[in-house]
N, C-alpha and C. Protein backbone atom coordinates (compact mmCIF):
# COMPACT_ATOMS: atom_id res chain seq x y z
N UNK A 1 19.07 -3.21 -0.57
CA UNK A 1 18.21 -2.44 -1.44
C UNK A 1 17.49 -1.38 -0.61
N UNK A 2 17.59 -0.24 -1.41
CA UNK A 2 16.60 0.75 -0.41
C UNK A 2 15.62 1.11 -1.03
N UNK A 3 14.56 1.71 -0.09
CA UNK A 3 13.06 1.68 -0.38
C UNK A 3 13.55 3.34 -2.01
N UNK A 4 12.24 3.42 -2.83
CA UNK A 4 12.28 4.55 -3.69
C UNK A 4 10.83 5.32 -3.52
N UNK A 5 10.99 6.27 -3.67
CA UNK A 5 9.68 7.38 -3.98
C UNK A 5 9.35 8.16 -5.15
N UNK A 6 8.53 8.53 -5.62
CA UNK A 6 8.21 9.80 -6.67
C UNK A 6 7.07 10.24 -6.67
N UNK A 7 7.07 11.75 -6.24
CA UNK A 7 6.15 12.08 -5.94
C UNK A 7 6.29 13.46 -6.67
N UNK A 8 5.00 14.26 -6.84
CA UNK A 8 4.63 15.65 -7.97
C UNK A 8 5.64 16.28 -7.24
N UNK A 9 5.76 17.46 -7.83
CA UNK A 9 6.68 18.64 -7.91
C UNK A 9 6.15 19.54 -6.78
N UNK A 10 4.12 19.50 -6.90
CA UNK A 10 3.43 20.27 -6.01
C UNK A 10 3.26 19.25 -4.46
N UNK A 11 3.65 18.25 -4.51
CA UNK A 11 2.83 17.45 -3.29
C UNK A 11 1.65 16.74 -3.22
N UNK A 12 0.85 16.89 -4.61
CA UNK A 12 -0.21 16.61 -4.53
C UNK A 12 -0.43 14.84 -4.80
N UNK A 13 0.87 13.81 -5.11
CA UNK A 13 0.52 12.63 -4.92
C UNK A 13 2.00 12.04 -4.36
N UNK A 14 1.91 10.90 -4.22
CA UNK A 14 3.22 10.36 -3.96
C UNK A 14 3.30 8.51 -4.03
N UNK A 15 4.19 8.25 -4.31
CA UNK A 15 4.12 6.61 -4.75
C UNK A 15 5.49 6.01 -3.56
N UNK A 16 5.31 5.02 -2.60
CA UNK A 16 6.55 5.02 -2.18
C UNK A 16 6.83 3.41 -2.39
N UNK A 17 7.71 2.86 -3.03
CA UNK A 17 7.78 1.72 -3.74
C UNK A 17 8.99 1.04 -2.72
N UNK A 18 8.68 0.05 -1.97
CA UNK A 18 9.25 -0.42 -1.15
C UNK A 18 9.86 -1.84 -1.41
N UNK A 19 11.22 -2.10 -0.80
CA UNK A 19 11.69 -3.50 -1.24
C UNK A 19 11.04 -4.48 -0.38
N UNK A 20 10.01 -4.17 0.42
CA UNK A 20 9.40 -5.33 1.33
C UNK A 20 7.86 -5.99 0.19
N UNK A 21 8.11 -6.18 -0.53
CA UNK A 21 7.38 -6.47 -1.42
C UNK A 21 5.85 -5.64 -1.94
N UNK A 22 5.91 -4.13 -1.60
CA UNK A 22 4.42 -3.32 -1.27
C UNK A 22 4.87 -2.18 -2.09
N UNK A 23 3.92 -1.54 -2.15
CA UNK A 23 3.82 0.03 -2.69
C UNK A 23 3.13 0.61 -1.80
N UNK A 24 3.05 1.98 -1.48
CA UNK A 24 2.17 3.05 -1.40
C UNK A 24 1.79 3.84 -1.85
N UNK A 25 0.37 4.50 -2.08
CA UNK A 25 -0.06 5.38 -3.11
C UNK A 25 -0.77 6.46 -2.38
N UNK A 26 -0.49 7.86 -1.95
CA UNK A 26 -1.60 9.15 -1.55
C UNK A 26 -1.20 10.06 -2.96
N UNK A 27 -2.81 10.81 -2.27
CA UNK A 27 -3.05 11.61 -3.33
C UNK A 27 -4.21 12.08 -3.06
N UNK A 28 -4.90 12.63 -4.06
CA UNK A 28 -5.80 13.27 -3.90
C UNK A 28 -7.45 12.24 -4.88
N UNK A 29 -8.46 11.94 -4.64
CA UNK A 29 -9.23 10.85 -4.78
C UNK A 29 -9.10 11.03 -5.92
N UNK A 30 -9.31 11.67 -6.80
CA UNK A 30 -8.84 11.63 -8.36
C UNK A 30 -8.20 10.54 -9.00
N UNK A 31 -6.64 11.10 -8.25
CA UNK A 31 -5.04 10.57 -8.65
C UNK A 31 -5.61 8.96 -7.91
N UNK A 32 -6.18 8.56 -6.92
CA UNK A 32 -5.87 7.37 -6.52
C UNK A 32 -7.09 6.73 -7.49
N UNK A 33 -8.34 7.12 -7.80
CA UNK A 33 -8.94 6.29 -7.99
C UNK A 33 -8.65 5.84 -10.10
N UNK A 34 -8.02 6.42 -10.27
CA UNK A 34 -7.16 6.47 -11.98
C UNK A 34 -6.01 4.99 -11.42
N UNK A 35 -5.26 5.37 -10.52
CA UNK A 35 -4.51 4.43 -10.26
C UNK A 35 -5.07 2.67 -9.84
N UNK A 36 -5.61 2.77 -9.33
CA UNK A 36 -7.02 1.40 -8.82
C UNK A 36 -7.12 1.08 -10.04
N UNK A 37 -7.46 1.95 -11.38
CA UNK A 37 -8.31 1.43 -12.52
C UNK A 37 -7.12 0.42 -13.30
N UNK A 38 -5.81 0.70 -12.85
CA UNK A 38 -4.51 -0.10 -13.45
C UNK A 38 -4.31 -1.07 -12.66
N UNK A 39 -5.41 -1.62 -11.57
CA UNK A 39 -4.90 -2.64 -10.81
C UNK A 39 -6.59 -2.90 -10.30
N UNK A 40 -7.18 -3.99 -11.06
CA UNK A 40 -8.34 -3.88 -11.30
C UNK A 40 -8.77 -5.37 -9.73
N UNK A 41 -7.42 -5.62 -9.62
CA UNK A 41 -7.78 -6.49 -8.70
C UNK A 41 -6.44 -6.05 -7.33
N UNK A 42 -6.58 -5.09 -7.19
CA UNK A 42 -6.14 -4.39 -5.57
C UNK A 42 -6.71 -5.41 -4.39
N UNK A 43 -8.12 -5.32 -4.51
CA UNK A 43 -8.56 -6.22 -3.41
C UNK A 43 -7.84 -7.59 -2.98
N UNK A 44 -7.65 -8.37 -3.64
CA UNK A 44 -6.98 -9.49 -4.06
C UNK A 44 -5.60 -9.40 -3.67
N UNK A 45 -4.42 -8.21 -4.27
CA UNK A 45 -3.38 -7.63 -3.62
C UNK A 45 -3.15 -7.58 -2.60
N UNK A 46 -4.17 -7.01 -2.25
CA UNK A 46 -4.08 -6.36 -0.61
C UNK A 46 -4.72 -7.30 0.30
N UNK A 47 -5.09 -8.40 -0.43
CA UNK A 47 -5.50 -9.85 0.42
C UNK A 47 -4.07 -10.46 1.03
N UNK A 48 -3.43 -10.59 -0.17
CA UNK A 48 -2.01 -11.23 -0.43
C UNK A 48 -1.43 -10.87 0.48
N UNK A 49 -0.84 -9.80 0.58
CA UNK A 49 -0.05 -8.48 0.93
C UNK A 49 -0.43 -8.78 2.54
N UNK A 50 -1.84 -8.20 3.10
CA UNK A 50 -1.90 -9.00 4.54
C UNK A 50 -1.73 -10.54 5.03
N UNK A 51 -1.81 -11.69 4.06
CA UNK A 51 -1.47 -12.88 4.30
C UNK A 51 0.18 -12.78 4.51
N UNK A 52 0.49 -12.32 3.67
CA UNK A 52 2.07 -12.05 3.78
C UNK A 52 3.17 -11.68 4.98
N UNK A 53 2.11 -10.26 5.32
CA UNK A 53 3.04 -10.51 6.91
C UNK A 53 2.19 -11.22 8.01
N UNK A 54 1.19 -11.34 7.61
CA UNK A 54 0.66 -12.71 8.93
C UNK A 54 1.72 -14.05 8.83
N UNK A 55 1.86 -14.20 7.96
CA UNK A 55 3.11 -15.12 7.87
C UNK A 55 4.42 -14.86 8.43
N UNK A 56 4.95 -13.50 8.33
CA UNK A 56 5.84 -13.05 9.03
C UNK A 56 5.96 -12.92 10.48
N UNK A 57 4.70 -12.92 10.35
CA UNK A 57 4.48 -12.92 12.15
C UNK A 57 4.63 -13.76 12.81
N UNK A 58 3.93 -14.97 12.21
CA UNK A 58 3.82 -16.08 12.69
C UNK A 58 5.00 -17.06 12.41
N UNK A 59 5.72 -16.27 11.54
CA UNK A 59 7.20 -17.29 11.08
C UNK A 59 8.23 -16.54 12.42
N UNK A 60 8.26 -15.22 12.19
CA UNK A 60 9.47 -14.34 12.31
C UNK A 60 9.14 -13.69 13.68
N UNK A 61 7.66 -13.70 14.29
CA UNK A 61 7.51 -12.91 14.96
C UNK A 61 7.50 -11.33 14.72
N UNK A 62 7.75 -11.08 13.24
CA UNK A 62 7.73 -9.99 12.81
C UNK A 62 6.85 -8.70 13.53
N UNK A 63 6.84 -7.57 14.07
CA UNK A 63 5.78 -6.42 14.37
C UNK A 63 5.01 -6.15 12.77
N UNK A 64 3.54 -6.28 13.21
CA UNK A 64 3.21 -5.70 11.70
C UNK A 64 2.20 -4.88 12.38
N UNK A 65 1.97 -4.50 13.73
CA UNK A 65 1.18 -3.64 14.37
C UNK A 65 1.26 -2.09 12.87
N UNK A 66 2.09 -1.64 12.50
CA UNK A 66 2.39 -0.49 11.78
C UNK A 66 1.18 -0.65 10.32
N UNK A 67 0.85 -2.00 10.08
CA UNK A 67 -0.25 -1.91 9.07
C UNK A 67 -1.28 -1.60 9.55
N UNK A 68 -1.95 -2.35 10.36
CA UNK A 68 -3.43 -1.45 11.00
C UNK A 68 -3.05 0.07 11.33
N UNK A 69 -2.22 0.64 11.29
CA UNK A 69 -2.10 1.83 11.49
C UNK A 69 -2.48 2.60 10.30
N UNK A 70 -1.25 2.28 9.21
CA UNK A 70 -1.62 2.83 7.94
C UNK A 70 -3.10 2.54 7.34
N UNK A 71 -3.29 1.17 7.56
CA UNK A 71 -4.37 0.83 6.92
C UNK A 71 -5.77 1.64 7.02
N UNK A 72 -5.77 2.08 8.87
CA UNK A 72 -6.76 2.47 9.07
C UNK A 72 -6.85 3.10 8.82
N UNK A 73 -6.33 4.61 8.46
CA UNK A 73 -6.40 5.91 8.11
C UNK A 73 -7.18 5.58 6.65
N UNK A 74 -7.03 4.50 5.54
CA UNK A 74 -7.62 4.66 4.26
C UNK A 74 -9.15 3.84 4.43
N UNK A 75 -9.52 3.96 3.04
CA UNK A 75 -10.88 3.12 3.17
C UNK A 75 -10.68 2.53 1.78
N UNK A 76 -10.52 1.36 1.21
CA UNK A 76 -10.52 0.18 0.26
C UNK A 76 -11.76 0.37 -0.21
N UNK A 77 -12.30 0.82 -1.13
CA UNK A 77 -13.49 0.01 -1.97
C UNK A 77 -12.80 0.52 -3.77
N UNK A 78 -13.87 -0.56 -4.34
CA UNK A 78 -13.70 -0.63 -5.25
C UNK A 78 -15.23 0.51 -5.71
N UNK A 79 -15.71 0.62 -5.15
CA UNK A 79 -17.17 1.35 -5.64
C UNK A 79 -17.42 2.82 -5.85
């Protein structure tokens, strides 16, 4: 299976929907914070989602160094 994307015509958001069980969402704070309001429990997700490859890690040895990467660049709140 390969990963999919869709993103505006202008650049201004992009969704990249991955077969490793995740999504990604940029955009502009607008577009993301409309999107949050359809996933009222993200926090919780994105609890999961890091338990998930800590498990991988710890099963598979998996690298998940590449999430603190992405991760850090955003800031999570619900507020």
């Amino acid at each position: 299976m390969t990963e999919n994307s869709i993103y505006s015509v202008n650049s201004k958001w992009g969704i990249l929907i991955s077969n490793e069980q995740h999504i990604l969402i940029g955009g502009k704070k607008p577009f993301i914070e409309k999107i949050l309001t359809l996933f009222p429990d993200y926090d919780e997700r994105l609890s999961d989602f890091l338990g998930l490859w800590q498990d991988y890690k710890n099963e598979f040895d998996t690298d998940i160094s590449w999430i603190q990467t992405i991760l850090g660049r955003f800031r999570f709140t619900n507020n």
